[in-house]
N, C-alpha and C. Protein backbone atom coordinates (compact mmCIF):
# COMPACT_ATOMS: atom_id res chain seq x y z
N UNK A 1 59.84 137.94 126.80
CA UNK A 1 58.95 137.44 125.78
C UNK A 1 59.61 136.24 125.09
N UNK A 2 58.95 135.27 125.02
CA UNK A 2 59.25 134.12 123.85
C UNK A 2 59.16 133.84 122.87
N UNK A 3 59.76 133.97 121.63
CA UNK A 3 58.63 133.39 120.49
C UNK A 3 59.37 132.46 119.66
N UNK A 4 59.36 131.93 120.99
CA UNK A 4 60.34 130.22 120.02
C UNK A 4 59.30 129.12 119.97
N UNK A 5 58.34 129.65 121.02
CA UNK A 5 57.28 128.52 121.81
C UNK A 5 55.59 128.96 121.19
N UNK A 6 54.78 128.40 119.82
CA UNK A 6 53.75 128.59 119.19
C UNK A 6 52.89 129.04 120.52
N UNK A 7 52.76 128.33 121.19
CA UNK A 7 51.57 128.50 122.29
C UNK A 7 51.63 129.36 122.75
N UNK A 8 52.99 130.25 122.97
CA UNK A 8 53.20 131.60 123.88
C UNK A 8 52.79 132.85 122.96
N UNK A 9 53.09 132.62 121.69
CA UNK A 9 53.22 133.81 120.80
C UNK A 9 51.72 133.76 120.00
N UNK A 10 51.49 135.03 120.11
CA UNK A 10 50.28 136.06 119.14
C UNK A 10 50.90 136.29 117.81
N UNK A 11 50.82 135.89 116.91
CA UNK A 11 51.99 136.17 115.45
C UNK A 11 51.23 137.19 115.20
N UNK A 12 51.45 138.60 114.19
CA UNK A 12 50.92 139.39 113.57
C UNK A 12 51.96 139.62 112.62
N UNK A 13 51.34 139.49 111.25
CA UNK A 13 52.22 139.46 110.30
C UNK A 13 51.84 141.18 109.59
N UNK A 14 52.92 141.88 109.34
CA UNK A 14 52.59 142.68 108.79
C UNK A 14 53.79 143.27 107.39
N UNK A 15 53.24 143.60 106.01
CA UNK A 15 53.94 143.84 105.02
C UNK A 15 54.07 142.70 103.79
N UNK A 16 55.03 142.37 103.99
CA UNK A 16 55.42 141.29 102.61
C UNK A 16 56.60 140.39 103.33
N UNK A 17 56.20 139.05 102.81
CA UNK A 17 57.12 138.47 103.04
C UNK A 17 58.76 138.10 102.06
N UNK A 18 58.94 138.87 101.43
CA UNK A 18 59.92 139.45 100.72
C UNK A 18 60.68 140.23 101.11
N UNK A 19 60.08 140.93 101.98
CA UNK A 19 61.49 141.28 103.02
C UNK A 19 61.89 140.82 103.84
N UNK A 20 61.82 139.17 103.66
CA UNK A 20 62.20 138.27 104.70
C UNK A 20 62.11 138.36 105.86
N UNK A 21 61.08 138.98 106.37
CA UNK A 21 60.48 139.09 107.79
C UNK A 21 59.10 138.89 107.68
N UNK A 22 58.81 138.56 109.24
CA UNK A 22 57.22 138.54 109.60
C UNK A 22 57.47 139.52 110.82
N UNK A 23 56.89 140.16 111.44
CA UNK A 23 55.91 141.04 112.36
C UNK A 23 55.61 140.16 113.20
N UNK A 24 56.26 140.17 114.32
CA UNK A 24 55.25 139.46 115.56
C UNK A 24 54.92 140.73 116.63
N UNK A 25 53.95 140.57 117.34
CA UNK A 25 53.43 141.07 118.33
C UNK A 25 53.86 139.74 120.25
N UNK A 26 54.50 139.61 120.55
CA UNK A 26 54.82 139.00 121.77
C UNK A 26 54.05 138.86 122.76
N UNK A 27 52.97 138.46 123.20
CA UNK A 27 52.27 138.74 124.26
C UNK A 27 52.21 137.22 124.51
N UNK A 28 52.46 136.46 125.97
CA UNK A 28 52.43 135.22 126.45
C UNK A 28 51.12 134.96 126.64
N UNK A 29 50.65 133.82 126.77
CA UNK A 29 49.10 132.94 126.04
C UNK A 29 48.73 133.60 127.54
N UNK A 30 48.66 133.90 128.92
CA UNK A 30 48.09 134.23 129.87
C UNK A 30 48.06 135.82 130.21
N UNK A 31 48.50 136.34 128.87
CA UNK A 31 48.93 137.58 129.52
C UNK A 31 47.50 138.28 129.21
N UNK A 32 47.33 139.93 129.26
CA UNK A 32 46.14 140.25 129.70
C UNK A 32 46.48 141.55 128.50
N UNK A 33 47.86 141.55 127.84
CA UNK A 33 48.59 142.88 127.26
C UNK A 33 47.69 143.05 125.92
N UNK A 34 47.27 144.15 125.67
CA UNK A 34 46.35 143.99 124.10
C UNK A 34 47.30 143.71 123.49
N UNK A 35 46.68 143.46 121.91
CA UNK A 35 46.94 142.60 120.89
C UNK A 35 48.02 144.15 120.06
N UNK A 36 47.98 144.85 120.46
CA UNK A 36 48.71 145.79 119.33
C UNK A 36 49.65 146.60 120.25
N UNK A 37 50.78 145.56 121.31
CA UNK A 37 51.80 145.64 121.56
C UNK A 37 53.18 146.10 120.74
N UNK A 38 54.15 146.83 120.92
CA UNK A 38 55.45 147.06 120.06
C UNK A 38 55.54 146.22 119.45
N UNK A 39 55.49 145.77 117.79
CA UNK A 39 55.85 144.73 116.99
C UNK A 39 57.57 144.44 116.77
N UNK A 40 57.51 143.12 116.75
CA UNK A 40 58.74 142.68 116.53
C UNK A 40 59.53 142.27 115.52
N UNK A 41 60.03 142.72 114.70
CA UNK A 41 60.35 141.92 113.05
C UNK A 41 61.52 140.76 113.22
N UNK A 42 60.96 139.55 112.83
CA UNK A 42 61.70 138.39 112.74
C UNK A 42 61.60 138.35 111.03
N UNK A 43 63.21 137.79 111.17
CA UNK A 43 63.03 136.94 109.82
C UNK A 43 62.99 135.73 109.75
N UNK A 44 62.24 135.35 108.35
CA UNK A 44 61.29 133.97 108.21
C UNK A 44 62.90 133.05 108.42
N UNK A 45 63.70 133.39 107.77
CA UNK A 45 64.89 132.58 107.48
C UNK A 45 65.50 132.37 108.73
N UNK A 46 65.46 133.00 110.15
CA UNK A 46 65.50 132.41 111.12
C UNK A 46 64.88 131.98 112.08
N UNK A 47 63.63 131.35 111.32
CA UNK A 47 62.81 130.34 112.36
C UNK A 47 62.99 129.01 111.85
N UNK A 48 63.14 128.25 112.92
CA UNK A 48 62.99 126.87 112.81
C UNK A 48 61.95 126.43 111.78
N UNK A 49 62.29 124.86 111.33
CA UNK A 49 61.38 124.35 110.66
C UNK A 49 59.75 124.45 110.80
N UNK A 50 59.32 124.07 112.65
CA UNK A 50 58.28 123.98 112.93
C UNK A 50 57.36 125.30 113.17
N UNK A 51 58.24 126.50 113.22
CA UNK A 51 57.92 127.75 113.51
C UNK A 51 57.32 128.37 111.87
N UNK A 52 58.35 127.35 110.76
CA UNK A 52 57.37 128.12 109.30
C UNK A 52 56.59 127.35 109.34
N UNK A 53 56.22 125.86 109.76
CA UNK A 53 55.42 125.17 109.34
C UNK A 53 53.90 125.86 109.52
N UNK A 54 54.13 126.27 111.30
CA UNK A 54 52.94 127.21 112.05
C UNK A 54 52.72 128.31 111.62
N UNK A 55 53.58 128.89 110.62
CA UNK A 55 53.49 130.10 109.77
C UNK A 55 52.30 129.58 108.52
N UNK A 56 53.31 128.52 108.17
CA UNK A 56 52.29 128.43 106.33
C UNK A 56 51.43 128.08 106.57
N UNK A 57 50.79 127.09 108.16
CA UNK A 57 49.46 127.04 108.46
C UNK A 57 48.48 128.20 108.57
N UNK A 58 49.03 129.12 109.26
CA UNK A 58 48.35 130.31 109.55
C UNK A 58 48.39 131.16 108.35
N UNK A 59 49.17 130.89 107.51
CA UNK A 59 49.26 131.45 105.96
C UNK A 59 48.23 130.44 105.05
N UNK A 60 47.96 129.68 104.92
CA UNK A 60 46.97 129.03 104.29
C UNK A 60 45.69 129.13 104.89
N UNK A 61 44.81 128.84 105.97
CA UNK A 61 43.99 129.38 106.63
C UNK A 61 42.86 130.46 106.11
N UNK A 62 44.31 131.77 106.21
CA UNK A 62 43.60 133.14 106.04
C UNK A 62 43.43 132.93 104.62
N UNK A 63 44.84 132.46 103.62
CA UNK A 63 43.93 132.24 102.14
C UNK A 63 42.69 131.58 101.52
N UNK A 64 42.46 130.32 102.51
CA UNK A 64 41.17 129.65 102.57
C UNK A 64 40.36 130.93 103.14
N UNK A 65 40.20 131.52 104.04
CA UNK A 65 39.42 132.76 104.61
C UNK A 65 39.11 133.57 103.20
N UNK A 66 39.98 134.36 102.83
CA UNK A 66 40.29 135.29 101.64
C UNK A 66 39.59 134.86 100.71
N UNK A 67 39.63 133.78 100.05
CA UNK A 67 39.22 132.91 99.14
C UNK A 67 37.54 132.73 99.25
N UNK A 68 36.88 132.39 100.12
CA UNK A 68 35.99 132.17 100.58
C UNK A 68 35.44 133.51 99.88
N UNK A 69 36.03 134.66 100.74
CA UNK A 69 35.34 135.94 100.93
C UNK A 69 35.06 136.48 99.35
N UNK A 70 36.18 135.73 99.12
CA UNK A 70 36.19 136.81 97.26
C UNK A 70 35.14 136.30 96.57
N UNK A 71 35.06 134.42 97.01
CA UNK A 71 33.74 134.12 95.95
C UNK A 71 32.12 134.46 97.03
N UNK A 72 31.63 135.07 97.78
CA UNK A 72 30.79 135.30 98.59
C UNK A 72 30.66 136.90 98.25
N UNK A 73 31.45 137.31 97.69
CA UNK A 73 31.84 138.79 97.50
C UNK A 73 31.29 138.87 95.61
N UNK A 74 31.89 137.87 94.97
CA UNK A 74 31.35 137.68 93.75
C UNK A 74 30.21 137.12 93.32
N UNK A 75 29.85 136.36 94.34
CA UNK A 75 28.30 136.10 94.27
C UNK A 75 26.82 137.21 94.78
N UNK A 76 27.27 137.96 95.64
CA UNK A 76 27.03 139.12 95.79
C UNK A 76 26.51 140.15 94.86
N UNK A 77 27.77 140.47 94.36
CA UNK A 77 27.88 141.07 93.10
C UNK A 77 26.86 140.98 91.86
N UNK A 78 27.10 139.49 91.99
CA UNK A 78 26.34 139.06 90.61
C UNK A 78 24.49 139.11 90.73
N UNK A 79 24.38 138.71 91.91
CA UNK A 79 22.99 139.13 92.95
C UNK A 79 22.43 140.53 92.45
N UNK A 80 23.29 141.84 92.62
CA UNK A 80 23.07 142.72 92.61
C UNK A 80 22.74 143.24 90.95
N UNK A 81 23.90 142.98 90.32
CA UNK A 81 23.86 142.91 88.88
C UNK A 81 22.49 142.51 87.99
N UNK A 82 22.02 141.42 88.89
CA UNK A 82 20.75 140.76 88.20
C UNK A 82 19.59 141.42 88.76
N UNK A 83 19.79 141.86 90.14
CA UNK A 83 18.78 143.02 90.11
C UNK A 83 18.37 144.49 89.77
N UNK A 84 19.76 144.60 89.35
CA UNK A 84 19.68 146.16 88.30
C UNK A 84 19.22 145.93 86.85
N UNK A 85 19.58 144.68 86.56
CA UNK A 85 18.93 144.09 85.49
C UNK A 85 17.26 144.46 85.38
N UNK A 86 16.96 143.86 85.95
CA UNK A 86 15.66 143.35 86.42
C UNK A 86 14.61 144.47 86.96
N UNK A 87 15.19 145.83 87.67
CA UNK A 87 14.55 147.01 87.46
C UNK A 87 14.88 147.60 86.25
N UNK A 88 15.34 147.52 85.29
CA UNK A 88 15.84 148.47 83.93
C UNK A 88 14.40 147.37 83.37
N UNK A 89 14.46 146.66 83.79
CA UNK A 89 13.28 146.06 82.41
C UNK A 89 11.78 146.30 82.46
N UNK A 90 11.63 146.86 84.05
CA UNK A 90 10.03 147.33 84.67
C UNK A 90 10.00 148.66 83.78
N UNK A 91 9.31 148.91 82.56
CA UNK A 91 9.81 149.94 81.79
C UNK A 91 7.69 150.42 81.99
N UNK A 92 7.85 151.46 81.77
CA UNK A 92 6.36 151.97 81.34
C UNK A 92 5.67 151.03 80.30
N UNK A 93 6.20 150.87 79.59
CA UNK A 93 5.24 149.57 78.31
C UNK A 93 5.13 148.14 78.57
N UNK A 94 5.65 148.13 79.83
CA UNK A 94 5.59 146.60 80.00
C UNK A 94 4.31 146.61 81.27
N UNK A 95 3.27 147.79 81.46
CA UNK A 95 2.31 147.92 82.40
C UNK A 95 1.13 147.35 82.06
N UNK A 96 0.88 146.03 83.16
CA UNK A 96 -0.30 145.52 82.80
C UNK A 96 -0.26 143.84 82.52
N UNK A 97 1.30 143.59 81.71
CA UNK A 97 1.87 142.44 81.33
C UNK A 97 1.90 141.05 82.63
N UNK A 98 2.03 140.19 81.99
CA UNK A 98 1.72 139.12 83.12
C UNK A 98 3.26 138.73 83.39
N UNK A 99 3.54 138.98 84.29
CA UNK A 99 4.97 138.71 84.71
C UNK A 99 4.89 137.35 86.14
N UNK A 100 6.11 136.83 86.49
CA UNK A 100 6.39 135.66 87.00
C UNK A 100 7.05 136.46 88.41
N UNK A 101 6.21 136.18 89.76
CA UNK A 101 6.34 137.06 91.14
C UNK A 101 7.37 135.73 92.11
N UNK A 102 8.32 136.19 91.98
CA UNK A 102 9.05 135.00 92.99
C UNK A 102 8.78 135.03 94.63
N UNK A 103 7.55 133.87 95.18
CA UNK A 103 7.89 133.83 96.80
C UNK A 103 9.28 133.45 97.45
N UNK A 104 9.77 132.18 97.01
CA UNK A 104 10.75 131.66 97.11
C UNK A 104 11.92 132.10 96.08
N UNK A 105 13.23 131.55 96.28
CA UNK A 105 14.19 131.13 95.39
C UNK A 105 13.60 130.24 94.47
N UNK A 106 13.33 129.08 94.29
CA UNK A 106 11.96 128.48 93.64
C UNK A 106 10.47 128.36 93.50
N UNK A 107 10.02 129.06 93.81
CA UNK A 107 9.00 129.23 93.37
C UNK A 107 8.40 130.35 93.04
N UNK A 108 7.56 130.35 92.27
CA UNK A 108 7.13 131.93 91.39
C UNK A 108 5.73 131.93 91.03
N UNK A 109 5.11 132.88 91.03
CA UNK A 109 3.46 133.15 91.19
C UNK A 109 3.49 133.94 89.65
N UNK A 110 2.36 133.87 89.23
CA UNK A 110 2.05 134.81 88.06
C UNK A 110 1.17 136.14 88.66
N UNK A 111 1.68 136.92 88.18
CA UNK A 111 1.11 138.61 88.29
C UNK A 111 1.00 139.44 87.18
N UNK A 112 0.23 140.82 87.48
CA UNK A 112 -0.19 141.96 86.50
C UNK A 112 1.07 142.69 86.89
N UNK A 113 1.93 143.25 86.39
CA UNK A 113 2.46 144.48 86.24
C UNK A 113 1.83 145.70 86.76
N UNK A 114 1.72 146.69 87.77
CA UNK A 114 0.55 147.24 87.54
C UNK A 114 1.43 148.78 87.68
N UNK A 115 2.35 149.08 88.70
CA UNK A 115 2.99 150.26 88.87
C UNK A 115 4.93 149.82 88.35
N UNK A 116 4.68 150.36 87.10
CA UNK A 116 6.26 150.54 86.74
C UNK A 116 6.76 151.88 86.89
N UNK A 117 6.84 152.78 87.81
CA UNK A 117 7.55 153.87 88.34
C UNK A 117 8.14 153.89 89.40
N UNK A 118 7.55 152.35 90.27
CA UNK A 118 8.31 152.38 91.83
C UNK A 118 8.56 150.78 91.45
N UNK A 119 9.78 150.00 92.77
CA UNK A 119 10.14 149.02 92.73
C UNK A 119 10.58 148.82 94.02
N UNK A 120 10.20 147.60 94.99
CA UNK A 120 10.42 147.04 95.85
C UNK A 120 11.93 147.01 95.66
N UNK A 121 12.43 147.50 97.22
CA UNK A 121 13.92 147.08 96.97
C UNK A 121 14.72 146.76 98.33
N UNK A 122 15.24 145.42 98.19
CA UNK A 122 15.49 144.78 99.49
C UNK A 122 16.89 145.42 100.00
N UNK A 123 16.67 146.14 101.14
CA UNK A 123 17.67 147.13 101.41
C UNK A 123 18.89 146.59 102.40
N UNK A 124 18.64 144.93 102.86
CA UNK A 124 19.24 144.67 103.68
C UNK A 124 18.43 143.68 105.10
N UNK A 125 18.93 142.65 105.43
CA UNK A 125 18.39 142.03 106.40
C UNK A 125 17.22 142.14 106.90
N UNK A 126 16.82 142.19 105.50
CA UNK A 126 15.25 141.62 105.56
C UNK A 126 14.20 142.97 105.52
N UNK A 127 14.64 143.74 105.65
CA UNK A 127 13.95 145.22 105.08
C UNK A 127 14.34 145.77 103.86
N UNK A 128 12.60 145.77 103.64
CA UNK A 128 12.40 146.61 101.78
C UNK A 128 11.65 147.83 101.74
N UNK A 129 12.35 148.45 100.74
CA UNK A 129 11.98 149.85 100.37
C UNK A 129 11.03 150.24 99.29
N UNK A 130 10.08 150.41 99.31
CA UNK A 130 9.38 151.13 98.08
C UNK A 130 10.52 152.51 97.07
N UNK A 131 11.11 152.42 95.99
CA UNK A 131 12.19 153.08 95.93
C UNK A 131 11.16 153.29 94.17
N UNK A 132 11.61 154.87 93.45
CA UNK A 132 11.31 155.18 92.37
C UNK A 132 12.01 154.26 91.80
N UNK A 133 12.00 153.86 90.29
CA UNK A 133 13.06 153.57 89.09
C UNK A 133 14.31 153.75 89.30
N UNK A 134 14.67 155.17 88.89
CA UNK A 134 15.55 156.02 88.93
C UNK A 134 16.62 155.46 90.29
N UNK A 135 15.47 156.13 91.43
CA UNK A 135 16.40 155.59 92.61
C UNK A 135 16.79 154.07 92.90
N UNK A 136 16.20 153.37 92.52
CA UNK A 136 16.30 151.95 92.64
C UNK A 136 17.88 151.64 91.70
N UNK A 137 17.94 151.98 90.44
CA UNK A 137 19.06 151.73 89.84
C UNK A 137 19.99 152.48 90.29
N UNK A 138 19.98 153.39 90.74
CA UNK A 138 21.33 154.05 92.10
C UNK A 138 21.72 153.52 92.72
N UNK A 139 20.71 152.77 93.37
CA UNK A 139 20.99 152.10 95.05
C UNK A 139 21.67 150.76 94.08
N UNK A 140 21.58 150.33 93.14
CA UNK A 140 21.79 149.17 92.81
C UNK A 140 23.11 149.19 92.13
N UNK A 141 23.60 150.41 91.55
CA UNK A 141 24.67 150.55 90.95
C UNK A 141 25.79 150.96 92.01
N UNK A 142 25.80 151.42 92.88
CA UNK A 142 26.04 151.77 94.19
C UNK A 142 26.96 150.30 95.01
N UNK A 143 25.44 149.83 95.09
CA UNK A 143 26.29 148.51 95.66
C UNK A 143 26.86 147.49 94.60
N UNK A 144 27.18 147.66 93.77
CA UNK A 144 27.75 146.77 92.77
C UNK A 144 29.38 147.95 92.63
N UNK A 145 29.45 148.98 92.82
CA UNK A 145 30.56 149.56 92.61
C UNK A 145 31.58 149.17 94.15
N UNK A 146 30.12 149.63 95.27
CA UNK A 146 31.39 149.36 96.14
C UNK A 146 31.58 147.67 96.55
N UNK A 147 30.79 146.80 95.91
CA UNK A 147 31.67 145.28 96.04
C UNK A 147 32.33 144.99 95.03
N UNK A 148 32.76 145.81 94.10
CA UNK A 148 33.90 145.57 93.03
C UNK A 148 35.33 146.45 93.69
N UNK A 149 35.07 147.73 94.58
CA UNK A 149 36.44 148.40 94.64
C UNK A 149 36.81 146.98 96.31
N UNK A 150 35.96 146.38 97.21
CA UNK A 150 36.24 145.21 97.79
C UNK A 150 36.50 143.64 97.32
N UNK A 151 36.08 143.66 96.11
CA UNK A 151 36.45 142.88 95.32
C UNK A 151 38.22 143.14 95.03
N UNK A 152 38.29 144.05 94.47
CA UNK A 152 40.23 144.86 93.72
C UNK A 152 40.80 144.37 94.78
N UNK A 153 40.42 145.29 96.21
CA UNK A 153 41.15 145.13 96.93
C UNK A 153 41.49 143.69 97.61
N UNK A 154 40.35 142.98 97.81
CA UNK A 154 40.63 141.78 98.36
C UNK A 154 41.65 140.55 97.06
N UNK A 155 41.21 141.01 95.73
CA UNK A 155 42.02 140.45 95.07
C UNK A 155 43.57 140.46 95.18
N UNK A 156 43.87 141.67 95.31
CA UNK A 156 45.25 142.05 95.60
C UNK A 156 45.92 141.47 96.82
N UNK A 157 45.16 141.33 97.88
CA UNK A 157 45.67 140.96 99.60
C UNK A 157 45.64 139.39 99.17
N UNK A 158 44.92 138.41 98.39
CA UNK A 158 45.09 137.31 97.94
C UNK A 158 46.14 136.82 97.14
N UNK A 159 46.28 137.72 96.30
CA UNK A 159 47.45 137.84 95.28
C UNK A 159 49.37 138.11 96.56
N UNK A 160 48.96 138.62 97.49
CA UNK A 160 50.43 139.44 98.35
C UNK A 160 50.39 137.91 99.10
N UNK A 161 49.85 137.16 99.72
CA UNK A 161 49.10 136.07 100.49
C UNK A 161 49.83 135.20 99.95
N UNK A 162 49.52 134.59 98.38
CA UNK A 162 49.70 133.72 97.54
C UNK A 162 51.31 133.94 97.34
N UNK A 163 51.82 134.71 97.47
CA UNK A 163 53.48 134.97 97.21
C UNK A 163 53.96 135.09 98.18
N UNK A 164 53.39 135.14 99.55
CA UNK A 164 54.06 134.90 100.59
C UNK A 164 54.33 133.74 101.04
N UNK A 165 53.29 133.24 100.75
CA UNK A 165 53.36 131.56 100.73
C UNK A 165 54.16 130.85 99.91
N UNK A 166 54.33 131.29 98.96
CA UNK A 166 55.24 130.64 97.98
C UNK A 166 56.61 131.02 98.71
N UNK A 167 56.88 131.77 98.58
CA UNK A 167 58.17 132.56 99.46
C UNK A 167 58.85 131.42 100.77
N UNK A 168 57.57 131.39 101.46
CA UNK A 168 57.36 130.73 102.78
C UNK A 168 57.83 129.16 102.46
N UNK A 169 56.81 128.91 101.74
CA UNK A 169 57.51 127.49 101.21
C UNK A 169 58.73 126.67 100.55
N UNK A 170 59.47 127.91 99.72
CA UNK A 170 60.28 127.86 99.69
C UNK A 170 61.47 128.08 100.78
N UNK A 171 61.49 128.79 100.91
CA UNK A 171 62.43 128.86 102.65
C UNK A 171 62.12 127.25 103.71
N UNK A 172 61.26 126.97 103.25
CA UNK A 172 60.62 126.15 104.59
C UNK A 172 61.50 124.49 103.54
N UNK A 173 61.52 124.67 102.50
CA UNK A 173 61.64 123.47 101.97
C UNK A 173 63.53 123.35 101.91
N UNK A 174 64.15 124.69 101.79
CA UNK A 174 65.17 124.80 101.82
C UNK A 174 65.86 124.43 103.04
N UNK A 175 65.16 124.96 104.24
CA UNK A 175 65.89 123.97 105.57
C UNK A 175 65.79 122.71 105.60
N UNK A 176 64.02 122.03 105.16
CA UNK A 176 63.97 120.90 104.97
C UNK A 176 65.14 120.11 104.46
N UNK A 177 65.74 120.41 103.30
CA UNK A 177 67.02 119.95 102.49
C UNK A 177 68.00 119.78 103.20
N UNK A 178 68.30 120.86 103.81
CA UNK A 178 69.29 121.10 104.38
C UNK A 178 69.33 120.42 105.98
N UNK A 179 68.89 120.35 106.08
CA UNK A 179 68.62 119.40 107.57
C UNK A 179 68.64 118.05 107.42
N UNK A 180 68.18 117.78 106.23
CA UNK A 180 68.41 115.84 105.41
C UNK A 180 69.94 115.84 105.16
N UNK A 181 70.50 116.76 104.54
CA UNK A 181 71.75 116.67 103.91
C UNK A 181 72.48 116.73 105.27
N UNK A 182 72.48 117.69 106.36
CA UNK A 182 73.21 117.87 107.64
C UNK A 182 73.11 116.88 108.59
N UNK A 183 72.03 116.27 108.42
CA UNK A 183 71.51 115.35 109.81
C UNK A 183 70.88 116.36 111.19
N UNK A 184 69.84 115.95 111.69
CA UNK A 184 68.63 116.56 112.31
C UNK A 184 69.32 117.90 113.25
N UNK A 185 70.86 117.53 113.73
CA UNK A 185 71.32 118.53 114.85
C UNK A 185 71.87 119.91 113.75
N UNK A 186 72.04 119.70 112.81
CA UNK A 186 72.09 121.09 111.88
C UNK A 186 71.37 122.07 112.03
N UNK A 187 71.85 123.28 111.94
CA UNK A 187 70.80 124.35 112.09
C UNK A 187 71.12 125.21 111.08
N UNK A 188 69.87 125.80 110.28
CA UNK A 188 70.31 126.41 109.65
C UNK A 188 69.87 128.11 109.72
């Protein structure tokens, strides 16, 4: 196995980079071996310059990934929030009232109120449920709990990410130095 050579190596990073290692998995770019081969622990501090560089790339990346996810995850959220809203207010006394019927994201029809005991409820890719009150604010509190405990968690894997990188960069800037100060055949 090689993993001096980016093109040959599958990296799989696993843990923290504070224990001055990364996790590789070895499998050569033609090979056929699954991806969850005997892992290998290298430390960051003995890879070449270009080997962290291909690290903090692949370390920035997934934080752009991560990042993405958390605000798509919080917009979500807030989606959901405004529709638990929004069934708590279909109350029995508001039956009959002229309320504002959205076809679009922009655009909105005027309507009667006519049944406040049930509520349309979009359950997912494009299928809706006729759902009671009651049940409607379940289903709605429901999914607002479990994209907040994916929310925690993804916060945290962003947060381990963000200090690995820092970590990373530091190490990476320290050979840098040290390779100016040594002249290019130095190794450190």
């Amino acid at each position: 196995m090689v993993i001096n050579r980016p093109d040959a190596v599958t990296p799989y990073r696993e843990g923290s980079l504070r224990s001055h290692a990364i996790t590789f998995i070895c499998v050569p770019a033609s090979s056929s071996v699954p991806a969850m081969s005997q892992p290998q622990t290298v430390n960051v501090a003995d890879l070449d310059i270009a080997q962290l560089s291909e690290v903090r790339k692949q370390l920035e990346d997934e934080l752009t990934h991560l990042t993405n996810s958390f605000a798509q995850l919080k917009q979500a959220q807030a989606k959901f929030k405004a529709c638990l809203e929004n069934v708590q207010e279909v109350k029995p006394q508001n039956k009959g009232k002229t309320i504002l019927v959205p076809l679009t994201n922009s655009l909105y029809v005027p309507g009667k109120l006519s049944d406040t005991e049930h509520v349309i409820v979009d359950v997912g890719t494009g299928y809706y449920v006729k759902k009671a009150r009651p049940e409607a604010v379940k289903h709605y509190e429901g999914k607002i709990e479990y994209i907040r405990k994916n929310v925690d968690t993804l916060e945290e894997t962003i947060q381990k990410k963000r200090e690995n990188m820092n970590y990373l960069t530091t190490i990476l800037q320290q050979k840098i130095q040290a390779e100016t100060r040594n002249g290019p055949t130095a190794r450190t």
